[in-house]
N, C-alpha and C. Protein backbone atom coordinates (compact mmCIF):
# COMPACT_ATOMS: atom_id res chain seq x y z
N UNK A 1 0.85 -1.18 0.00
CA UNK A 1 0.00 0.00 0.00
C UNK A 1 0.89 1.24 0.00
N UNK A 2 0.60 2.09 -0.86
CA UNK A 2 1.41 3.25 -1.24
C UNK A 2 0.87 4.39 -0.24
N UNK A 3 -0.51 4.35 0.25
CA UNK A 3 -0.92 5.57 1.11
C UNK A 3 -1.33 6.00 2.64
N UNK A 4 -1.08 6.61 3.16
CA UNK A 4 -1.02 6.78 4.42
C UNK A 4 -2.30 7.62 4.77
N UNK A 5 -2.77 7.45 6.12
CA UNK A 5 -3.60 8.26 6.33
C UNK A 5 -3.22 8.50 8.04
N UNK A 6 -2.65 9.94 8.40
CA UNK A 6 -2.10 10.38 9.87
C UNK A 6 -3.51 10.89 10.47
N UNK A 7 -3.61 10.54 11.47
CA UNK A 7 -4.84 10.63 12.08
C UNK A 7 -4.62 10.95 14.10
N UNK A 8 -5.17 12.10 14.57
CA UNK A 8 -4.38 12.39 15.80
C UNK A 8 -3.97 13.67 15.84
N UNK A 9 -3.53 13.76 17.36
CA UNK A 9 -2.28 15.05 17.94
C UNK A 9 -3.21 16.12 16.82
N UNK A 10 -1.72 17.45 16.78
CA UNK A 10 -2.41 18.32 16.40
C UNK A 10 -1.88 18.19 14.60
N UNK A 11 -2.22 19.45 13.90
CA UNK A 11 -1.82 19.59 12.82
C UNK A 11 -0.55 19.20 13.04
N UNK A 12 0.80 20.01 13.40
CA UNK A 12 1.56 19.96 13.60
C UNK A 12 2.57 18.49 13.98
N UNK A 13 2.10 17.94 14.52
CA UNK A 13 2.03 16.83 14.80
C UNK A 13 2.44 15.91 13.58
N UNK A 14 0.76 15.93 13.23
CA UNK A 14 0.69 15.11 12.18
C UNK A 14 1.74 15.50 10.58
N UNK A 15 2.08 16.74 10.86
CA UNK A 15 2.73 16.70 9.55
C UNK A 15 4.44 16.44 9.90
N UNK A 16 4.77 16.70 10.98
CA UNK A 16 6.19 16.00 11.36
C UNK A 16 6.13 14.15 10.72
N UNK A 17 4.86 13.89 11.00
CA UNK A 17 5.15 12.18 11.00
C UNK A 17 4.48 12.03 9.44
N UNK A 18 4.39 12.69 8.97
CA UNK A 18 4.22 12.64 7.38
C UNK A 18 5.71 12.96 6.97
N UNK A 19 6.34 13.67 7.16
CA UNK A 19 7.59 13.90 6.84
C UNK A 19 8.71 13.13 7.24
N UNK A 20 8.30 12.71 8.50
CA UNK A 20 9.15 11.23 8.68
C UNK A 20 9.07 10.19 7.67
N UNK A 21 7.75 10.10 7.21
CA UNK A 21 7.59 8.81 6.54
C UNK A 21 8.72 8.98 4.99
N UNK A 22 8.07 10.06 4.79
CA UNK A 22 8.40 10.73 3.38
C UNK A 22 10.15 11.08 3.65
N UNK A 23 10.57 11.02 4.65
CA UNK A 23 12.34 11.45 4.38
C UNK A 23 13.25 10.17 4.80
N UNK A 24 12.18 9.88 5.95
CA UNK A 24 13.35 8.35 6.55
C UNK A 24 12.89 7.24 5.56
N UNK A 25 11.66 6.42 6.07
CA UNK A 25 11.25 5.82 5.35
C UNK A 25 11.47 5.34 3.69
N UNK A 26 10.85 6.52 3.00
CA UNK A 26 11.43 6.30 1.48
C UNK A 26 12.37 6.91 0.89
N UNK A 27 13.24 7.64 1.93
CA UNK A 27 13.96 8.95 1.67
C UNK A 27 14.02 9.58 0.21
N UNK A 28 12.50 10.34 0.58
CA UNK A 28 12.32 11.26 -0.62
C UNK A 28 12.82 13.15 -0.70
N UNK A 29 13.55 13.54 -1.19
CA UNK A 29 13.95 14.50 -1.16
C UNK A 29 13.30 16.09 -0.78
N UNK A 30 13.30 17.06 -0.95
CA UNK A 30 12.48 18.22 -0.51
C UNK A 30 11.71 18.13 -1.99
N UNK A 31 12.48 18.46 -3.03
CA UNK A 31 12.45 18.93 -4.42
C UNK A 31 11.65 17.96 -4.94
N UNK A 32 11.35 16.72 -4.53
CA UNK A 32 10.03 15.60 -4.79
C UNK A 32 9.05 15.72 -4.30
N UNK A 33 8.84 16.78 -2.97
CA UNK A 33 7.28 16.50 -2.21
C UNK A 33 6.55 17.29 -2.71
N UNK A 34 5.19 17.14 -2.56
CA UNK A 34 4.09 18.33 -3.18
C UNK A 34 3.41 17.81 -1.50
N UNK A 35 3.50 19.22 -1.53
CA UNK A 35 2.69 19.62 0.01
C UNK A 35 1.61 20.32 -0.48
N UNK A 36 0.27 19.79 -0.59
CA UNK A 36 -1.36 20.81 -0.90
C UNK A 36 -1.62 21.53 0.59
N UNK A 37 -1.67 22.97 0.85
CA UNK A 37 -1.85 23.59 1.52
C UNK A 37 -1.50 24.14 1.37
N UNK A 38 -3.31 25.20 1.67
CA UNK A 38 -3.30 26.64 1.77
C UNK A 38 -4.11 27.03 2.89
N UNK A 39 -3.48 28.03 4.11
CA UNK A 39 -4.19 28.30 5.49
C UNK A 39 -5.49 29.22 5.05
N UNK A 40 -5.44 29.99 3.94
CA UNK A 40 -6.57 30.83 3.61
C UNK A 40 -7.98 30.06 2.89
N UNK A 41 -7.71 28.74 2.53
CA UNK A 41 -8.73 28.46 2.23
C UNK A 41 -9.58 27.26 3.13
N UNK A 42 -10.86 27.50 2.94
CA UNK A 42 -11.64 26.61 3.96
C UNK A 42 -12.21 25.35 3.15
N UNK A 43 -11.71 25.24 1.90
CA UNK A 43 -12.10 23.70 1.09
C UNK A 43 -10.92 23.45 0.31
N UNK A 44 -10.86 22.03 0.04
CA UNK A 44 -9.82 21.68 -0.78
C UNK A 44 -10.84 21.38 -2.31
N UNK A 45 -10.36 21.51 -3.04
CA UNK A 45 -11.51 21.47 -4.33
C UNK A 45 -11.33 20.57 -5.30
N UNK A 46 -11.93 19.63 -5.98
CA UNK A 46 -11.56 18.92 -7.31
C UNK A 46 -10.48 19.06 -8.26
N UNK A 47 -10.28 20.86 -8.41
CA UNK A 47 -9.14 21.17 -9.22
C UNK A 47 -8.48 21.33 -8.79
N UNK A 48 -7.87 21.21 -7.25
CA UNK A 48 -6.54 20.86 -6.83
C UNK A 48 -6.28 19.26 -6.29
N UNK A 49 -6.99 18.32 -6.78
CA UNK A 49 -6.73 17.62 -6.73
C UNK A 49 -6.41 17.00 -8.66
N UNK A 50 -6.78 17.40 -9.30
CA UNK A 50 -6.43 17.25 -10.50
C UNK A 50 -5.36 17.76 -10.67
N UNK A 51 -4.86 18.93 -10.39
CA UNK A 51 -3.69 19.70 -10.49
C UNK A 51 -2.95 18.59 -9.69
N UNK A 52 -3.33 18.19 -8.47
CA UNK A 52 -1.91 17.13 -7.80
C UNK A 52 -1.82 16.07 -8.72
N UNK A 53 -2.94 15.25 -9.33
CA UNK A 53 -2.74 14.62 -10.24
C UNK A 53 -1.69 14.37 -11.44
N UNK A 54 -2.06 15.63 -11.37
CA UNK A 54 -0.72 16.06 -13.11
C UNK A 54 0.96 16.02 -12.67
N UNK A 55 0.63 16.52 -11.14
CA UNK A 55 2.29 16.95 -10.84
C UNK A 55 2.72 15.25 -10.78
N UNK A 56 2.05 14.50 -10.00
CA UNK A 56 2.54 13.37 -9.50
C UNK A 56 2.65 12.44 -11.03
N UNK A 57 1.43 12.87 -11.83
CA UNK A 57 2.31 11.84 -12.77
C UNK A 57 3.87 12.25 -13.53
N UNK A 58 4.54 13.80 -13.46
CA UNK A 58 5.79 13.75 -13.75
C UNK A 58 6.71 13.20 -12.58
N UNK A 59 8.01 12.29 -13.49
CA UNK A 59 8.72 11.65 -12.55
C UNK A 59 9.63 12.27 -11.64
N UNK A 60 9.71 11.24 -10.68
CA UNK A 60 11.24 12.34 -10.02
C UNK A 60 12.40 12.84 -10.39
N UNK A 61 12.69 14.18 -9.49
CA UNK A 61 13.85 14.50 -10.01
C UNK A 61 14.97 14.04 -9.64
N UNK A 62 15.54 13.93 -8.29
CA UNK A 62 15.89 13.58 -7.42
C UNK A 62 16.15 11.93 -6.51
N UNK A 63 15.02 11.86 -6.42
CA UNK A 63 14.74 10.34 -5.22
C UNK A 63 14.21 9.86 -6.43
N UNK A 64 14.10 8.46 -5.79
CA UNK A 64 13.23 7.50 -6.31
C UNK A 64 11.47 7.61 -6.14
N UNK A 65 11.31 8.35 -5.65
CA UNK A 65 9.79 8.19 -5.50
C UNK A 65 9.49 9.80 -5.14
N UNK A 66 8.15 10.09 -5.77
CA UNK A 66 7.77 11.35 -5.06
C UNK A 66 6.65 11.07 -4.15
N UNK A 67 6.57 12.13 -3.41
CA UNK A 67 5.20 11.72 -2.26
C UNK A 67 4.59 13.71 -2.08
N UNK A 68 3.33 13.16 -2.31
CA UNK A 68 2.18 13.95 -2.15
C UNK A 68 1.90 13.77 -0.19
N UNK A 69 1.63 14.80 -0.01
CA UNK A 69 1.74 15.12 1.32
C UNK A 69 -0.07 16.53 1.63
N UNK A 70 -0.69 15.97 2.40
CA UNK A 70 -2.19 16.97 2.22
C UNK A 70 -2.39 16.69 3.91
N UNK A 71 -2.13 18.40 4.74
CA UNK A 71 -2.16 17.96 6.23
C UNK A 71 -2.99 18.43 6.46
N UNK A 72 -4.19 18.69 5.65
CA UNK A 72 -5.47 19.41 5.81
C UNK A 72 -6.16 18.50 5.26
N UNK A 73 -6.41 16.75 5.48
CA UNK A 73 -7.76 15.99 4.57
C UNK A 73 -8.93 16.37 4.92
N UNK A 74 -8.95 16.81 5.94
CA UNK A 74 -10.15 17.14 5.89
C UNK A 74 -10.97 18.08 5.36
N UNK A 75 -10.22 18.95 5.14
CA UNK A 75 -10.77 20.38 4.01
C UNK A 75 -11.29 19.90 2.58
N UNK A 76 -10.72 18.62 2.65
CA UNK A 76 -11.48 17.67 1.14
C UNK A 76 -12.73 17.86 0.89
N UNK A 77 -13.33 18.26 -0.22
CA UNK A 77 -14.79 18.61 -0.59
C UNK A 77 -15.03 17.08 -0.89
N UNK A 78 -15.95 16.46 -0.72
CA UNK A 78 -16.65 15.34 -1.25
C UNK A 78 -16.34 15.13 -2.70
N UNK A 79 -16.73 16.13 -3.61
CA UNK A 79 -16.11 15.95 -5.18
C UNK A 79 -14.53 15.49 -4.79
N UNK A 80 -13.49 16.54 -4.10
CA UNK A 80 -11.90 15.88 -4.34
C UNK A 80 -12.14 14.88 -3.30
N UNK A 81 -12.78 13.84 -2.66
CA UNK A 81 -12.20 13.00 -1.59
C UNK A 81 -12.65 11.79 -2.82
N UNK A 82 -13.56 12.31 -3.73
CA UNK A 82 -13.79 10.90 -4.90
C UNK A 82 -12.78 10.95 -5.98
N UNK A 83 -12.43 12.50 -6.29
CA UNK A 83 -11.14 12.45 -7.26
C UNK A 83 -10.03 11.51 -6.66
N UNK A 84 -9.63 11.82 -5.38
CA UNK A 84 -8.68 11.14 -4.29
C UNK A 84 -8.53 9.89 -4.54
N UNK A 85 -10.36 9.34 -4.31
CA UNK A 85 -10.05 7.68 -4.32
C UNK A 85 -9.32 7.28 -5.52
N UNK A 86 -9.92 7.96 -6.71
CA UNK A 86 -9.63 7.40 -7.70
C UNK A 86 -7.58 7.48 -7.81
N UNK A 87 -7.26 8.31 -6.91
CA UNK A 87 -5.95 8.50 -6.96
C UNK A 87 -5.14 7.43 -6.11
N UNK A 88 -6.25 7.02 -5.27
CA UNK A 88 -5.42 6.10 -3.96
C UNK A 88 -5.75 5.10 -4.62
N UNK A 89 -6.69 4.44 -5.71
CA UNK A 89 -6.93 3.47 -6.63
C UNK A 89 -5.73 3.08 -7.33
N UNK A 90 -5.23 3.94 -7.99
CA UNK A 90 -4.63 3.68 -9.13
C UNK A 90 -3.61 5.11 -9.15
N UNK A 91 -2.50 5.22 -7.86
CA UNK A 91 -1.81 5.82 -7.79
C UNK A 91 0.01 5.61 -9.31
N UNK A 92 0.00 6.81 -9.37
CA UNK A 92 1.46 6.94 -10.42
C UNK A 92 2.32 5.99 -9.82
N UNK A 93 3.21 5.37 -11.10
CA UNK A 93 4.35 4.71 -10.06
C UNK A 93 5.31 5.25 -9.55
N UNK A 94 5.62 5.11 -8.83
CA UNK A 94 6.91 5.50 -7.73
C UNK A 94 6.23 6.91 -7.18
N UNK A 95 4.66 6.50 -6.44
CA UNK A 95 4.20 7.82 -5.76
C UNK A 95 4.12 7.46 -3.87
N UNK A 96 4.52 8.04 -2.99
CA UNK A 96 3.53 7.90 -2.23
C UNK A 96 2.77 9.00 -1.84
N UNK A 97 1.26 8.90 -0.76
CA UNK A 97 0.19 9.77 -0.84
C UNK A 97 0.09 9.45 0.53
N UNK A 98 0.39 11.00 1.43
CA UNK A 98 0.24 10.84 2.91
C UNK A 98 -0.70 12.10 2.70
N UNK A 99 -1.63 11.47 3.72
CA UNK A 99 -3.36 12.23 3.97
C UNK A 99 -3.15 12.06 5.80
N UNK A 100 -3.26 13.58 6.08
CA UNK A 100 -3.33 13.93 8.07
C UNK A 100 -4.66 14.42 7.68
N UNK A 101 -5.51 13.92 9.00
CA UNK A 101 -6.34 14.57 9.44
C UNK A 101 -6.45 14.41 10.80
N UNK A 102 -7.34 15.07 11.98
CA UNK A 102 -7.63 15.06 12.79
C UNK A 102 -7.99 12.98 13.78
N UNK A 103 -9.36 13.49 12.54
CA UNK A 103 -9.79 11.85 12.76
C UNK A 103 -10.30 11.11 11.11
N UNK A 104 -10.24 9.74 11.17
CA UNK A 104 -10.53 9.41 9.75
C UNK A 104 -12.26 9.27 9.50
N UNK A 105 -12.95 9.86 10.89
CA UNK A 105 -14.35 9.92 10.54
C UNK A 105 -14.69 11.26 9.52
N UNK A 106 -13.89 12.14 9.49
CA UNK A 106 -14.21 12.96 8.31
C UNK A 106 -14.02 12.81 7.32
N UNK A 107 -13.54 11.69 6.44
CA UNK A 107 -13.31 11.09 5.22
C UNK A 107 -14.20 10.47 4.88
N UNK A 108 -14.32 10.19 3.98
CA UNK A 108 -15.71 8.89 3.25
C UNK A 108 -14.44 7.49 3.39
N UNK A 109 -15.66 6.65 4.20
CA UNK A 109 -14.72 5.03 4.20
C UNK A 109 -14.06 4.66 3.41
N UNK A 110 -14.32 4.85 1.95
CA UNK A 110 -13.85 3.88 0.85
C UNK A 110 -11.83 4.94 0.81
N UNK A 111 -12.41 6.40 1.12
CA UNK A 111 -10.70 7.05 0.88
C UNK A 111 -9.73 6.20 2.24
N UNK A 112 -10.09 5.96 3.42
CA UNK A 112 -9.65 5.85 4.40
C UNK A 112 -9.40 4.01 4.13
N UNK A 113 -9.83 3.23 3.69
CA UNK A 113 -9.97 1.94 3.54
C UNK A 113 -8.40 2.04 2.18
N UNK A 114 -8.33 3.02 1.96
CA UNK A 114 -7.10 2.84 0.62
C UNK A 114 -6.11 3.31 1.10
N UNK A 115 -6.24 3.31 2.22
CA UNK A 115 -4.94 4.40 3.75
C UNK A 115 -4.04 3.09 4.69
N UNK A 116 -3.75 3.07 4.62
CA UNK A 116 -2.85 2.35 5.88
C UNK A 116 -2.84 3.67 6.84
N UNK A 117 -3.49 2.99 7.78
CA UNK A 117 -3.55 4.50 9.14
C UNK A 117 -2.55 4.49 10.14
N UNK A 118 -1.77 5.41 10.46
CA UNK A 118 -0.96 5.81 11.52
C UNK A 118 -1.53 6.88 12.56
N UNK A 119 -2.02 6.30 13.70
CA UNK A 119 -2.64 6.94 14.48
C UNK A 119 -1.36 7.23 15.79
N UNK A 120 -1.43 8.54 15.57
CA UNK A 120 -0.74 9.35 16.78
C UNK A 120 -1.12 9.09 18.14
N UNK A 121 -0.09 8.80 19.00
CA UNK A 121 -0.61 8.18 20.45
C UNK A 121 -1.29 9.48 20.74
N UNK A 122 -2.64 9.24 21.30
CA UNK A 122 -3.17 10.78 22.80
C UNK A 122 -2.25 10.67 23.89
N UNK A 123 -2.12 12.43 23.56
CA UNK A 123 -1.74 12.72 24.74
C UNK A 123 -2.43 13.18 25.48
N UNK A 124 -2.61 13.52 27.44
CA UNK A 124 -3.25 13.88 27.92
C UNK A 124 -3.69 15.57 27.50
N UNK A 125 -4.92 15.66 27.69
CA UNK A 125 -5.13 16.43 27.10
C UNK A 125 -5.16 18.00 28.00
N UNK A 126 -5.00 18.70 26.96
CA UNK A 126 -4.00 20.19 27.95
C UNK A 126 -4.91 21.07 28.64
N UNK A 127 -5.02 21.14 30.10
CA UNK A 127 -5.94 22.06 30.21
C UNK A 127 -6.19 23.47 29.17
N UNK A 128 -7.65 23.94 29.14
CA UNK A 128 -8.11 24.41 28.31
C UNK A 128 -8.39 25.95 29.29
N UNK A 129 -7.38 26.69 28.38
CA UNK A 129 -7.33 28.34 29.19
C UNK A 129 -9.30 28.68 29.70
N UNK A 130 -9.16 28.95 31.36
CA UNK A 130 -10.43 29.06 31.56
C UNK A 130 -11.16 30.37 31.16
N UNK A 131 -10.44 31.42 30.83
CA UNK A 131 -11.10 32.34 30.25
C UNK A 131 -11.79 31.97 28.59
N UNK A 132 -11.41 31.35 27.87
CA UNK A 132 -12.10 30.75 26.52
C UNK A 132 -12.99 29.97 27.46
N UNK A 133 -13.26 29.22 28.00
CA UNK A 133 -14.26 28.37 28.76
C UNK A 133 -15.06 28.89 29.13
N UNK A 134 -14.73 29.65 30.15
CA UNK A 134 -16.01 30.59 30.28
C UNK A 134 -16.21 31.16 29.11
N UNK A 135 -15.91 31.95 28.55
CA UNK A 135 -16.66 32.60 27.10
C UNK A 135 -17.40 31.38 26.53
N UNK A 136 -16.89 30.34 26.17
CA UNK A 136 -18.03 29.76 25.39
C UNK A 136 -19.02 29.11 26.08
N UNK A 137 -18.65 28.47 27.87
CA UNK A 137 -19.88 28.27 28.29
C UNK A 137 -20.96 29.14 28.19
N UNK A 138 -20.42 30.54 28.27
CA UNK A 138 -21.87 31.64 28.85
C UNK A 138 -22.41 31.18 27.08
N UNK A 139 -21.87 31.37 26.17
CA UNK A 139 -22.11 31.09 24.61
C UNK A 139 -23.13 30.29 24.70
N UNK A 140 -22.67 28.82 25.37
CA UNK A 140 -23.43 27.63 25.43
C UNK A 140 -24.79 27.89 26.07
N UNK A 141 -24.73 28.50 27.20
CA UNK A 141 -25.59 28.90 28.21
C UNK A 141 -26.44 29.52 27.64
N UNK A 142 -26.73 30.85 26.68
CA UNK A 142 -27.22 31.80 26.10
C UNK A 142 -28.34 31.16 25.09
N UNK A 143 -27.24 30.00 24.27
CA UNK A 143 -28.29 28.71 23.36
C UNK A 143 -29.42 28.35 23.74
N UNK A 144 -28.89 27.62 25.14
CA UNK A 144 -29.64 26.94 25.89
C UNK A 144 -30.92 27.51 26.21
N UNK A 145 -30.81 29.13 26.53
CA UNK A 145 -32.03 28.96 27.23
C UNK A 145 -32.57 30.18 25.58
N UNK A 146 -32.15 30.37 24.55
CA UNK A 146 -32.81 31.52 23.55
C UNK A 146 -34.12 30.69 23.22
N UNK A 147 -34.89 30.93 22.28
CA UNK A 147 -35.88 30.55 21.42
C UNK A 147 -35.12 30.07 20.30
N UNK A 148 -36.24 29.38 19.28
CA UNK A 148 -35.76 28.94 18.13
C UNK A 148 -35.16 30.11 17.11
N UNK A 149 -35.56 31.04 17.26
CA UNK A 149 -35.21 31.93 16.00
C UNK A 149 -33.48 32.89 16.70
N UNK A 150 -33.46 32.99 17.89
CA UNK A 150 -32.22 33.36 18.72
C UNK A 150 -31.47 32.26 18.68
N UNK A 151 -31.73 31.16 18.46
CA UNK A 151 -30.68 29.97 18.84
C UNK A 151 -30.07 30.02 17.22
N UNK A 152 -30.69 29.91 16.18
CA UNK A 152 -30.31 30.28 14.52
C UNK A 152 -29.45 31.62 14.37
N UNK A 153 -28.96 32.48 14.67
CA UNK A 153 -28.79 33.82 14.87
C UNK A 153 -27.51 33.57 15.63
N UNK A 154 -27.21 32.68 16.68
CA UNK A 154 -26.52 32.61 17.56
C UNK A 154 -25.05 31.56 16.93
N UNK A 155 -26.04 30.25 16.45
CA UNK A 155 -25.02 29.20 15.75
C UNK A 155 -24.87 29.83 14.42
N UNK A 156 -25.10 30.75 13.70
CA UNK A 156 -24.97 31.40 12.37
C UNK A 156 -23.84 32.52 13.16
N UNK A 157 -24.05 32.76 13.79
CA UNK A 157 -22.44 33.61 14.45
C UNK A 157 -21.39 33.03 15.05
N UNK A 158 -21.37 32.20 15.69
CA UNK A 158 -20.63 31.35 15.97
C UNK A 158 -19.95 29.92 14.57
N UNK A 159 -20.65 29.73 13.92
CA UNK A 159 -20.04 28.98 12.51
C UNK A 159 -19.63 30.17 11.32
N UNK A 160 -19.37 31.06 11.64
CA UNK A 160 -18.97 32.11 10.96
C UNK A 160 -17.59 31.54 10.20
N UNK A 161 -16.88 31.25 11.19
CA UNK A 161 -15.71 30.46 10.72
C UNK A 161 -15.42 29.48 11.34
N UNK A 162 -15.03 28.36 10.93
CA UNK A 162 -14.79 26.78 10.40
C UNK A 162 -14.12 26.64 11.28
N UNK A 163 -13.07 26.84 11.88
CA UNK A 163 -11.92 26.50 12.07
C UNK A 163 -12.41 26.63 14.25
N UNK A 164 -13.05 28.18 14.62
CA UNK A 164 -13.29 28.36 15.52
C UNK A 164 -14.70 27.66 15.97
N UNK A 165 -15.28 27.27 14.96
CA UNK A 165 -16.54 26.42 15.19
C UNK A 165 -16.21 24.80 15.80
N UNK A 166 -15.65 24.81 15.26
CA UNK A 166 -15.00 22.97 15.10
C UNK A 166 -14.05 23.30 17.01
N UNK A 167 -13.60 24.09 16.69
CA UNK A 167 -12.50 24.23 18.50
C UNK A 167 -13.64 24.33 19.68
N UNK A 168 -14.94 25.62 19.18
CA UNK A 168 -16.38 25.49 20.11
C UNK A 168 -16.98 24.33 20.39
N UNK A 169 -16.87 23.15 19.91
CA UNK A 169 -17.55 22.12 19.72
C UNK A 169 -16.69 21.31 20.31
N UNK A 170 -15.38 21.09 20.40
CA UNK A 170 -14.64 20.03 20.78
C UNK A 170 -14.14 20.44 22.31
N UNK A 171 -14.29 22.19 22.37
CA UNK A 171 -13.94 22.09 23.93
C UNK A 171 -15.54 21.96 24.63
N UNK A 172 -16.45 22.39 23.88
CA UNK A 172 -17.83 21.61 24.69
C UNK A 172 -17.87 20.17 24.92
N UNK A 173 -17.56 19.59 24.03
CA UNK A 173 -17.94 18.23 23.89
C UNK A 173 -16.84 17.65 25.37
N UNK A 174 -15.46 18.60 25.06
CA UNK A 174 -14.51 17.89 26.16
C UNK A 174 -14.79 17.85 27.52
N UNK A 175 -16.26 18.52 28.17
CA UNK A 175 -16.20 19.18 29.36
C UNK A 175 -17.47 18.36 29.57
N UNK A 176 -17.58 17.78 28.98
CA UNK A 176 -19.26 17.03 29.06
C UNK A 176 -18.73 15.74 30.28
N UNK A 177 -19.53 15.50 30.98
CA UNK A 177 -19.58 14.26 31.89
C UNK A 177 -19.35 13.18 31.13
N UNK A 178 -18.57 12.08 31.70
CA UNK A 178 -18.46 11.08 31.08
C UNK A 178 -19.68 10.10 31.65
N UNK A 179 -20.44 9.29 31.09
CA UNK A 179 -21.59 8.58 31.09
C UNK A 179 -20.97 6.96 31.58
């Protein structure tokens, strides 16, 4: 299996151990990797996955193998996570294809089933500055008790952006009683 899927820890994290794979492992050079990422955008799109397409089918310059490297899978639009498969299908020769995400529940099964997964040990997890806590409990709190048309108004301001929506949700979820 040519493709990886890093799953775990933080971004950061995960793209150190993509780069492990890609330098120790197959020792592929700088001048061979295609790293897809861009911090300004909030989707990865079909035509950059066609565009990775094209690069990976020219050969290496350098190493023996090039490797595609994407530490944002999850920004995958549904259209590129099917372009994808078709890439983790019937990858170029001498490619490999390392895919980080958080968790592999944001992928569609069939991309993650074409992954050999490397899951990052948890670490304990870091207390969470109590001033953001409080801010988003009272947040939470405010939900709780609005009406239907205040509670729409409220999560339409708060999903404003992606990135702080997804952190609202995971430090709620983290503070919840365990059952």
């Amino acid at each position: 299996m040519q493709s990886y899927l890093v799953v775990g820890e933080t971004k950061e994290e995960r793209f150190k151990q993509a780069e492990k794979v890609s330098s120790i492992k197959y020792k592929v050079s700088s001048i061979d990797k295609i790293v897809l990422e861009d911090e300004n955008v909030q989707s990865i799109g079909i035509n950059q996955i066609r565009h990775l397409q094209h690069q990976l089918q020219l050969k290496p310059y350098s190493s023996s193998k090039k490797v595609a490297i994407i530490p944002e899978a999850e920004k995958l639009t549904i259209p590129a996570q099917n372009a994808m498969l078709k890439l983790l299908e019937e990858p170029p020769k001498d490619t490999i294809i390392i895919l980080s995400s958080p968790t592999s529940e944001v992928l569609l099964p069939t991309v993650v089933s074409r992954c050999r997964i490397v899951k990052l040990p948890d670490k304990p997890q870091k207390e969470i500055d109590q001033k953001i806590f409080n801010s988003q409990f009272s947040i939470l709190n405010k939900i709780l008790k609005a009406g239907v048309g205040e509670r729409i108004k409220m999560a339409d301001e708060v999903a404003k952006n992606r990135d702080d929506a997804i952190k609202f949700c995971q430090i709620q979820l983290s503070r919840l009683p365990l059952l």
